[in-house]
N, C-alpha and C. Protein backbone atom coordinates (compact mmCIF):
# COMPACT_ATOMS: atom_id res chain seq x y z
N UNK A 1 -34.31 -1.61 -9.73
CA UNK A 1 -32.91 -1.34 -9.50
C UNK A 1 -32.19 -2.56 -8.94
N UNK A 2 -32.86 -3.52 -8.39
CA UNK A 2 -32.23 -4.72 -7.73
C UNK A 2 -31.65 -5.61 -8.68
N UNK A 3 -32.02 -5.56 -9.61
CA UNK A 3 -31.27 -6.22 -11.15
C UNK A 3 -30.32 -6.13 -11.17
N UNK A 4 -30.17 -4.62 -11.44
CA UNK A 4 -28.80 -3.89 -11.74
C UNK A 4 -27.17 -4.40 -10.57
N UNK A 5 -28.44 -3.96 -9.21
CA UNK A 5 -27.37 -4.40 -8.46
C UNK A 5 -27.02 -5.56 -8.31
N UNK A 6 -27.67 -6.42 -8.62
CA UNK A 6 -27.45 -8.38 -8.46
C UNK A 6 -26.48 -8.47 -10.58
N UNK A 7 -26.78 -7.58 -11.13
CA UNK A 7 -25.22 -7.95 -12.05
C UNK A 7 -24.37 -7.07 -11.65
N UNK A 8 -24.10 -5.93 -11.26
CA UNK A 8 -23.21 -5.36 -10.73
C UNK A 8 -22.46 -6.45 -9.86
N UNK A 9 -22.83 -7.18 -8.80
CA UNK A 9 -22.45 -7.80 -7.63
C UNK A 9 -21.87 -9.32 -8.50
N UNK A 10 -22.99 -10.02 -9.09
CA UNK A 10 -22.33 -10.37 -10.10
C UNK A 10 -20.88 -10.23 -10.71
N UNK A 11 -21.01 -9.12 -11.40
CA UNK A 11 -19.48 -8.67 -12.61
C UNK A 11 -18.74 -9.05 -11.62
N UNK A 12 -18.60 -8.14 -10.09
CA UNK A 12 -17.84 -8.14 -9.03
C UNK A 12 -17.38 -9.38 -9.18
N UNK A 13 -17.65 -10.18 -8.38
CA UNK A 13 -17.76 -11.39 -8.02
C UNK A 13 -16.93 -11.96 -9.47
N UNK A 14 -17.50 -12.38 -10.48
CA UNK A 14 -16.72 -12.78 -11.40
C UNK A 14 -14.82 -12.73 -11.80
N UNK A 15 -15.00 -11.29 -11.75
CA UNK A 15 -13.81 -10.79 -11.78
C UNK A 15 -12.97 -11.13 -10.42
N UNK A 16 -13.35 -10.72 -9.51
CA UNK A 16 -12.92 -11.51 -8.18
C UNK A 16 -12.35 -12.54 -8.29
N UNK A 17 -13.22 -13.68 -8.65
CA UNK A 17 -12.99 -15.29 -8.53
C UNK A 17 -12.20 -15.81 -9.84
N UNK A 18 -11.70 -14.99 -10.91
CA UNK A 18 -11.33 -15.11 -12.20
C UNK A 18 -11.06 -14.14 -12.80
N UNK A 19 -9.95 -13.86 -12.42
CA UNK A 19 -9.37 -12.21 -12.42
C UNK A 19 -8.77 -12.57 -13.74
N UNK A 20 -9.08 -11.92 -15.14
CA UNK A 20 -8.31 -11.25 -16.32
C UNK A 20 -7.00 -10.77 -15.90
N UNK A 21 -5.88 -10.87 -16.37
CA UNK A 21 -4.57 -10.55 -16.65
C UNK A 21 -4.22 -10.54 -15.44
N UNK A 22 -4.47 -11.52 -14.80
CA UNK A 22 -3.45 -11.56 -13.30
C UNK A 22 -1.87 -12.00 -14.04
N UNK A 23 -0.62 -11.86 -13.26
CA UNK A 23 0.28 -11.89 -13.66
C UNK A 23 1.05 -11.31 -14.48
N UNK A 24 3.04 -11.23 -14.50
CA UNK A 24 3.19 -10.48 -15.16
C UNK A 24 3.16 -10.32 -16.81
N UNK A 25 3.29 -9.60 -17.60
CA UNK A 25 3.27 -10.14 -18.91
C UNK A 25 4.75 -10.12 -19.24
N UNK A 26 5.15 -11.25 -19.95
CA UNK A 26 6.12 -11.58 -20.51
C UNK A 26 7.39 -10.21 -21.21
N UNK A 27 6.62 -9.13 -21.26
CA UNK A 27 6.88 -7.97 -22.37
C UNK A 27 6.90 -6.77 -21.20
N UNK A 28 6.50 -6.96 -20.42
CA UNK A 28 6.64 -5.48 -19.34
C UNK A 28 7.98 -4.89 -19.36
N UNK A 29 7.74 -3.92 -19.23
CA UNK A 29 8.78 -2.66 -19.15
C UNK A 29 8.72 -1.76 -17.75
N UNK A 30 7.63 -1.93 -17.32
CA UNK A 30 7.27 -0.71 -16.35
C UNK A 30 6.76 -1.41 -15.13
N UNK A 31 7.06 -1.00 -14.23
CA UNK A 31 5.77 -1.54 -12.94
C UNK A 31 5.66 -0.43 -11.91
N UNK A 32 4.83 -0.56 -10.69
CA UNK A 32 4.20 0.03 -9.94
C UNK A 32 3.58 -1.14 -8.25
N UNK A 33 3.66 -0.29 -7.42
CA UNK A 33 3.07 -1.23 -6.75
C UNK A 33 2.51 -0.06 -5.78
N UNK A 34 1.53 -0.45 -5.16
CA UNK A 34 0.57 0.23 -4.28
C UNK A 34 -0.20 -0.54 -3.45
N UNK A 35 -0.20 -0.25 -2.12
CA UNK A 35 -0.39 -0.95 -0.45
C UNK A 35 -1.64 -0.22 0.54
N UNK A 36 -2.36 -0.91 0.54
CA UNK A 36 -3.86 -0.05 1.49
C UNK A 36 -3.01 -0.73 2.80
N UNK A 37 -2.23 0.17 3.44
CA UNK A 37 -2.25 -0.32 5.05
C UNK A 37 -3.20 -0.46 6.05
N UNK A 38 -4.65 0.10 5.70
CA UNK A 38 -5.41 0.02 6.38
C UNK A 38 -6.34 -1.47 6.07
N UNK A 39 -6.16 -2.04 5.29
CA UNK A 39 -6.80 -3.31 5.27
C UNK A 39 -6.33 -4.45 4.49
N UNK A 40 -4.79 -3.98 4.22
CA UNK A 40 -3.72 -5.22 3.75
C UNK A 40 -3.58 -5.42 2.46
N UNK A 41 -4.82 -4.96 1.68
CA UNK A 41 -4.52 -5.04 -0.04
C UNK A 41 -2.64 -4.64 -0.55
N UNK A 42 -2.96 -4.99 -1.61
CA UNK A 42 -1.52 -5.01 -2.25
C UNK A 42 -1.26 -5.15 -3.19
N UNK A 43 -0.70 -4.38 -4.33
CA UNK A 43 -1.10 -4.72 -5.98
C UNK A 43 0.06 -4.05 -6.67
N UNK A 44 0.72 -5.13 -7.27
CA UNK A 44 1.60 -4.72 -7.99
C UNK A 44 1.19 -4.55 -10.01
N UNK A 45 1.19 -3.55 -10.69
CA UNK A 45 0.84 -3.57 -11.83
C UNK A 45 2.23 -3.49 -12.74
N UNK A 46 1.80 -4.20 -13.58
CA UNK A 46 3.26 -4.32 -14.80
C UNK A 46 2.73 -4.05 -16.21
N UNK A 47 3.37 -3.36 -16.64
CA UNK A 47 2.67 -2.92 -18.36
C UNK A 47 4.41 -2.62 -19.04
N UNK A 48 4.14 -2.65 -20.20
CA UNK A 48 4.15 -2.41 -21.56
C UNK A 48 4.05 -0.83 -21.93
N UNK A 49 4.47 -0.48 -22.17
CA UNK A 49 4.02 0.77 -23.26
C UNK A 49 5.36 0.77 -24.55
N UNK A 50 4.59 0.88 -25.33
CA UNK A 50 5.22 0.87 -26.84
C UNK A 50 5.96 1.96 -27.23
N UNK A 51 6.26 2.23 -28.62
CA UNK A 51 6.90 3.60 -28.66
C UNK A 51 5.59 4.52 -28.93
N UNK A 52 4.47 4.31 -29.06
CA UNK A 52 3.51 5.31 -29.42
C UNK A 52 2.92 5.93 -27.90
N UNK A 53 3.54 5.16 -27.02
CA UNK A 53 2.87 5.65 -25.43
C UNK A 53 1.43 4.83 -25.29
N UNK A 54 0.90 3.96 -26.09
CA UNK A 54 -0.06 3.45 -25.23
C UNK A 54 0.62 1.77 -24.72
N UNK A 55 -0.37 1.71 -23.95
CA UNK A 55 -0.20 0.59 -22.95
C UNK A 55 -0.47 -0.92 -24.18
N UNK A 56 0.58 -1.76 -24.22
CA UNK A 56 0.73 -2.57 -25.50
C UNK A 56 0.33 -4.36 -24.35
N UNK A 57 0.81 -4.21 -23.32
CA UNK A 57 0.32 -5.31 -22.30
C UNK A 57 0.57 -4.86 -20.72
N UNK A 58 -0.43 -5.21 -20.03
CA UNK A 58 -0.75 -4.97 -19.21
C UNK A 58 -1.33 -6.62 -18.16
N UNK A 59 -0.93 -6.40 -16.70
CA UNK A 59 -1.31 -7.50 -15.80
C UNK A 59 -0.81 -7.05 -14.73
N UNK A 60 -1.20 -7.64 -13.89
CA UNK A 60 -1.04 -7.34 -11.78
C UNK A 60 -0.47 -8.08 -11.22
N UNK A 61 -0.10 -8.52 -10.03
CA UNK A 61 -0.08 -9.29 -9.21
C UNK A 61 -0.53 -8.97 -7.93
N UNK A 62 -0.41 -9.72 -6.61
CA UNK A 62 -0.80 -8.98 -5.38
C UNK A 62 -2.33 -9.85 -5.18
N UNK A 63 -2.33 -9.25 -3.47
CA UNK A 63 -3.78 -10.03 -2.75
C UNK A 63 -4.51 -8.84 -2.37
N UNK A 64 -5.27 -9.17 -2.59
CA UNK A 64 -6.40 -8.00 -1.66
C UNK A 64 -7.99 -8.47 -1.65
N UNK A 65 -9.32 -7.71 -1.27
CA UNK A 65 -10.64 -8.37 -1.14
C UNK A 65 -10.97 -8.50 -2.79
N UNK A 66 -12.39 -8.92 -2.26
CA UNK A 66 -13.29 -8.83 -4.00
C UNK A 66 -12.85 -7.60 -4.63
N UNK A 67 -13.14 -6.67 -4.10
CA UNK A 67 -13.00 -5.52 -4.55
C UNK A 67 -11.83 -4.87 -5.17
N UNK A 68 -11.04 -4.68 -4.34
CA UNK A 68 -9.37 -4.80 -4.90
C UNK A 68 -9.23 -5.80 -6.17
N UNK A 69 -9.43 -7.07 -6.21
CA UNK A 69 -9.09 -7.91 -6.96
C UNK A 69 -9.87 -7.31 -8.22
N UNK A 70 -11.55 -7.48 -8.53
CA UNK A 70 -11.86 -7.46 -9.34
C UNK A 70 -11.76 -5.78 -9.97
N UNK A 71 -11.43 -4.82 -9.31
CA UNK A 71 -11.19 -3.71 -9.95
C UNK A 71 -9.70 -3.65 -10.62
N UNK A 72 -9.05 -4.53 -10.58
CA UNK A 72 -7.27 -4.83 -10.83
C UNK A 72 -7.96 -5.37 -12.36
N UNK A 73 -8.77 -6.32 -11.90
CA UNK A 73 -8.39 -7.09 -13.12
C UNK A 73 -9.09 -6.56 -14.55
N UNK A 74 -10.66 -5.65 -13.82
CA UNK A 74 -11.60 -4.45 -15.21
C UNK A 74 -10.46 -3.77 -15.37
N UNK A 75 -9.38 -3.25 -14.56
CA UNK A 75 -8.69 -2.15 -15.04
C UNK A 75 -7.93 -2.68 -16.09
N UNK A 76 -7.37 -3.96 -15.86
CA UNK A 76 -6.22 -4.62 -17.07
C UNK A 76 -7.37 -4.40 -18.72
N UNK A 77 -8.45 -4.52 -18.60
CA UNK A 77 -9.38 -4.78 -19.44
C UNK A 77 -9.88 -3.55 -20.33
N UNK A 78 -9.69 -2.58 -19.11
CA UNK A 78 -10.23 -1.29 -19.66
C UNK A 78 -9.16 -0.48 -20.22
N UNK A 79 -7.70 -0.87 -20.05
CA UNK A 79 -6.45 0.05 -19.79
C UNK A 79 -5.51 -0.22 -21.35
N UNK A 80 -5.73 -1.54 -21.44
CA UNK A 80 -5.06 -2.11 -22.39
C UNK A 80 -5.42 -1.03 -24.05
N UNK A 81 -4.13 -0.94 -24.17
CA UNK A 81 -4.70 0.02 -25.74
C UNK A 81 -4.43 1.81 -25.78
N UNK A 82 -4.22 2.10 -24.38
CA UNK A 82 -4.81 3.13 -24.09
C UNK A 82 -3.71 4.14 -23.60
N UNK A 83 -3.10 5.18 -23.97
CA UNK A 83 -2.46 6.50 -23.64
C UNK A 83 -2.26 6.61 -22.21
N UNK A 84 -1.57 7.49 -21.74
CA UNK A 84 -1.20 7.87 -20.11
C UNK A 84 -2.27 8.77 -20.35
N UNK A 85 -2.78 9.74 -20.73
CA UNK A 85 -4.31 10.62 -20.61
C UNK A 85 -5.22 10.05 -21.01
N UNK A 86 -5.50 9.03 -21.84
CA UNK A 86 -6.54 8.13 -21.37
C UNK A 86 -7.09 7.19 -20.80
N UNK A 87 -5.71 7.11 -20.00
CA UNK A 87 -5.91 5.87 -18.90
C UNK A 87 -6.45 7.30 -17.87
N UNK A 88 -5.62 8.08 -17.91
CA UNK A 88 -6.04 9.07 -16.48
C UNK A 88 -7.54 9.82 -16.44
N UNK A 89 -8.23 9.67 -18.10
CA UNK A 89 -9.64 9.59 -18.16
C UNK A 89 -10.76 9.01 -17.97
N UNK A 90 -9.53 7.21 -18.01
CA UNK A 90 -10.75 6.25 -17.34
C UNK A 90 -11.03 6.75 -15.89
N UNK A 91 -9.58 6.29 -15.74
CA UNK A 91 -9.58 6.69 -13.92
C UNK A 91 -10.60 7.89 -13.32
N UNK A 92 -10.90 8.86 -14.09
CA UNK A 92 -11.20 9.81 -13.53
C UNK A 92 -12.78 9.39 -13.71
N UNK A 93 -13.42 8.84 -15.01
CA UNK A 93 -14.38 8.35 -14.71
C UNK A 93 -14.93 7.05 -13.71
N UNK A 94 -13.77 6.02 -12.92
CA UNK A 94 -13.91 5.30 -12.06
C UNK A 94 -14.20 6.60 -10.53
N UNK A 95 -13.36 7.48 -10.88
CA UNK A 95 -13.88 8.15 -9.06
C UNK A 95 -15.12 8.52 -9.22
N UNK A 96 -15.61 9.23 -10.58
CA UNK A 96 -16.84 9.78 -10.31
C UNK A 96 -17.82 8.67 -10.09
N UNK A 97 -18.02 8.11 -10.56
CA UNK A 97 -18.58 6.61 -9.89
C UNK A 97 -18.77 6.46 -8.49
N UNK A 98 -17.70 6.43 -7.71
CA UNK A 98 -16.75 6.00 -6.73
C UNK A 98 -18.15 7.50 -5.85
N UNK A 99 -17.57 8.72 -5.99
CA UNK A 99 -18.02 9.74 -5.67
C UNK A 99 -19.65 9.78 -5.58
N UNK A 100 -20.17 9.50 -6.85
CA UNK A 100 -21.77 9.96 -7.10
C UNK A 100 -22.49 8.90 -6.59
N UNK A 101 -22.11 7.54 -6.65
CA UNK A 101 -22.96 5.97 -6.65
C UNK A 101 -23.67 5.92 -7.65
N UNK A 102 -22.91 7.13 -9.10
CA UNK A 102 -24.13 6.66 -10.10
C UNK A 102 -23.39 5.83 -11.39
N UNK A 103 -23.44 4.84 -12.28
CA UNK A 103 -22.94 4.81 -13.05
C UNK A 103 -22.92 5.64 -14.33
N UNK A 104 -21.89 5.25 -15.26
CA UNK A 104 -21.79 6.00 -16.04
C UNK A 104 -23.45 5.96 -17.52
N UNK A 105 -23.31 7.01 -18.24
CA UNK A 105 -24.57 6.92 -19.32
C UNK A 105 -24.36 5.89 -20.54
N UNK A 106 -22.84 5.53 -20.51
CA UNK A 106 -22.59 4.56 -21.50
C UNK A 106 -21.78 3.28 -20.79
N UNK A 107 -22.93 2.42 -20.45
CA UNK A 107 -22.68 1.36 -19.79
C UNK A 107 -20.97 0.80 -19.92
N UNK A 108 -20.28 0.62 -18.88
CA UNK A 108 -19.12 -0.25 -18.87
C UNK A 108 -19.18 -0.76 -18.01
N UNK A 109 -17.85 -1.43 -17.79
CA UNK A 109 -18.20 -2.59 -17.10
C UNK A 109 -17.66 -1.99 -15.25
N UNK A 110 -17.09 -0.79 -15.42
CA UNK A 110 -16.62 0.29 -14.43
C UNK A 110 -18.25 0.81 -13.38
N UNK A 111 -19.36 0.52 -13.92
CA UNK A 111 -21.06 0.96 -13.43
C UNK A 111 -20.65 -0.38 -12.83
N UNK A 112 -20.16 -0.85 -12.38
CA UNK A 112 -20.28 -2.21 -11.32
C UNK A 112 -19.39 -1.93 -9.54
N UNK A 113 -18.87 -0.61 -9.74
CA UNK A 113 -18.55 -0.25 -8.56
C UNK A 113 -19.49 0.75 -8.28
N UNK A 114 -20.34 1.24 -8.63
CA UNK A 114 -21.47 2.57 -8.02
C UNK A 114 -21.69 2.16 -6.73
N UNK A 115 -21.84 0.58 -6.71
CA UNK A 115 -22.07 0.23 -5.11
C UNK A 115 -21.37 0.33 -3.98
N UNK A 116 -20.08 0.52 -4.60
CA UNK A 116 -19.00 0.69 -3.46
C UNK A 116 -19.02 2.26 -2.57
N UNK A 117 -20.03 3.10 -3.42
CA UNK A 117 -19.98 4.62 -3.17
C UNK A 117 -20.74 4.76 -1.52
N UNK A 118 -21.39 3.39 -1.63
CA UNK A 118 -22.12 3.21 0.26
C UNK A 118 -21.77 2.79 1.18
N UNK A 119 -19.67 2.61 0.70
CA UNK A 119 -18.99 2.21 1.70
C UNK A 119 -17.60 3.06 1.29
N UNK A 120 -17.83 3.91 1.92
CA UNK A 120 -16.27 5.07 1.69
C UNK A 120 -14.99 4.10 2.04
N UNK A 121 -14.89 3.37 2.95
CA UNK A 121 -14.07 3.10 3.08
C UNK A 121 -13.34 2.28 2.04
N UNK A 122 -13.91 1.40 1.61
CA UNK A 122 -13.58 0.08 0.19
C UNK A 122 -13.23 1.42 -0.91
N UNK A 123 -13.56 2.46 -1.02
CA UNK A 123 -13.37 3.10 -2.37
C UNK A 123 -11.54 3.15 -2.54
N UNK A 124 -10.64 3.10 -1.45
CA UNK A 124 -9.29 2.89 -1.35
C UNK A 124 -8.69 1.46 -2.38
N UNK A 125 -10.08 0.50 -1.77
CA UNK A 125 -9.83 -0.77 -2.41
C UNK A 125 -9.89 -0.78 -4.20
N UNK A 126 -10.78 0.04 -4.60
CA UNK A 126 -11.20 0.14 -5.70
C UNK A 126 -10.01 1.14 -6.76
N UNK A 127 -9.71 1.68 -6.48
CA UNK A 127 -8.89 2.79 -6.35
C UNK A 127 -7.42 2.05 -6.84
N UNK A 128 -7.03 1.23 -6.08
CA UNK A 128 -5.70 0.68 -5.25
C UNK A 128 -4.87 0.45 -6.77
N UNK A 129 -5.53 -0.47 -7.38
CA UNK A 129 -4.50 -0.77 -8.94
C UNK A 129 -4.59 0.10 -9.77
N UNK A 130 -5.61 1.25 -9.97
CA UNK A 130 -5.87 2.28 -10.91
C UNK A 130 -4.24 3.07 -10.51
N UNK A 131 -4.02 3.52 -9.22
CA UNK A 131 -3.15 4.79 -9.16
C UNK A 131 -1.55 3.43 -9.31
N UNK A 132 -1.82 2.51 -9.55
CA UNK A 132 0.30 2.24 -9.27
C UNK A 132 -0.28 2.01 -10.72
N UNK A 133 -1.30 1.68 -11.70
CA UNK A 133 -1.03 1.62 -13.06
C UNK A 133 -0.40 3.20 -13.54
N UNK A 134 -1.39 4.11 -12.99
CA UNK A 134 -0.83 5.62 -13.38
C UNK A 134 0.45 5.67 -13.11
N UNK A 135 1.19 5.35 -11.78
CA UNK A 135 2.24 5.89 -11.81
C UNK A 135 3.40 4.89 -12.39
N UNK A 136 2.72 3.70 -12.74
CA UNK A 136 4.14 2.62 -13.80
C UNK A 136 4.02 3.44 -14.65
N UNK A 137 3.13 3.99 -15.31
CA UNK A 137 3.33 4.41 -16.69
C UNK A 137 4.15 5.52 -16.79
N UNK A 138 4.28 6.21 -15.34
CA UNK A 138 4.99 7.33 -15.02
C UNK A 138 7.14 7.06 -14.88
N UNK A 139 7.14 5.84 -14.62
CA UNK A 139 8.46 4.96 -13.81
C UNK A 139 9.12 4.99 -15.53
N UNK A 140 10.90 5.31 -15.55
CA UNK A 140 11.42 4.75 -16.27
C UNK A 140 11.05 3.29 -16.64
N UNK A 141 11.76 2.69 -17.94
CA UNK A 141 11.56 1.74 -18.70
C UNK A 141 12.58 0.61 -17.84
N UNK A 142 11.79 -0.30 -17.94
CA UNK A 142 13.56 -1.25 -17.13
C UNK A 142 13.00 -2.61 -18.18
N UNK A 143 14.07 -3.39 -18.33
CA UNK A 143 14.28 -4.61 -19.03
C UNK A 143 13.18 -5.02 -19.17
N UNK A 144 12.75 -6.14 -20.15
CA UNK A 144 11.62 -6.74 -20.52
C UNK A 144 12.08 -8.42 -19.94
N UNK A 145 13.33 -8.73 -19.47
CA UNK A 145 13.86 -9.55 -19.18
C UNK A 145 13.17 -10.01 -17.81
């Protein structure tokens, strides 16, 4: 099992130090922002959605730990492409994760937080860009300008 967890910690880490779709995208329509007052994270998400309702571009901004960061940036990764109910399906498979410490049966790249399930507290961190992506997608449309 120490494998697992040394690429898990790994992915972490990667994504952390070289976060995918940081920034806004040129084409956003929507944003969101969401604040852990208990340990300063901060994440603003900006997307896209098309006329078909899925998410057409997607990116973040904001500071927060490894954790915060690199779950911002799998989410841009995992989110992109994807419906308001199937983003709220990823999500729901990130808590159970979050919840069990087990990953999922069809490896993603989301089985890299199971570890966070041995620290309740960070699961806020993990969490943090998933719910302001849900609720941009929820926010009227404003300029792409």
């Amino acid at each position: 099992m120490s494998d697992f967890d040394d690429l898990y910690r790994d992915l972490i880490l990667d994504h952390a130090k070289r976060p995918r779709n940081r920034g806004k995208p040129p084409t956003a329509n929507r944003a969101a922002t969401g604040d852990n007052p208990t340990c300063g994270d901060n994440c603003t998400v900006h997307l896209r959605l098309d006329d078909g309702g899925r998410i057409s571009a997607i990116g973040f901004e904001g500071s927060g730990c490894a954790i915060s960061t690199a779950s911002a940036s799998i989410m841009t990764t995992q989110l992109k492409g994807k419906t308001a109910p199937e983003a709220e399906t990823a999500f729901a498979g990130l808590k159970d994760i979050l919840a069990t410490g087990k990953p999922p049966e069809d490896f993603n790249e989301l089985a890299a937080f199971a570890g966070v399930h041995a620290f309740p507290a960070r699961i806020k961190c993990a969490t943090l860009a998933w719910h302001a992506a849900l609720e941009a997608m929820k926010t009227e449309p404003a300029s792409s300008s």
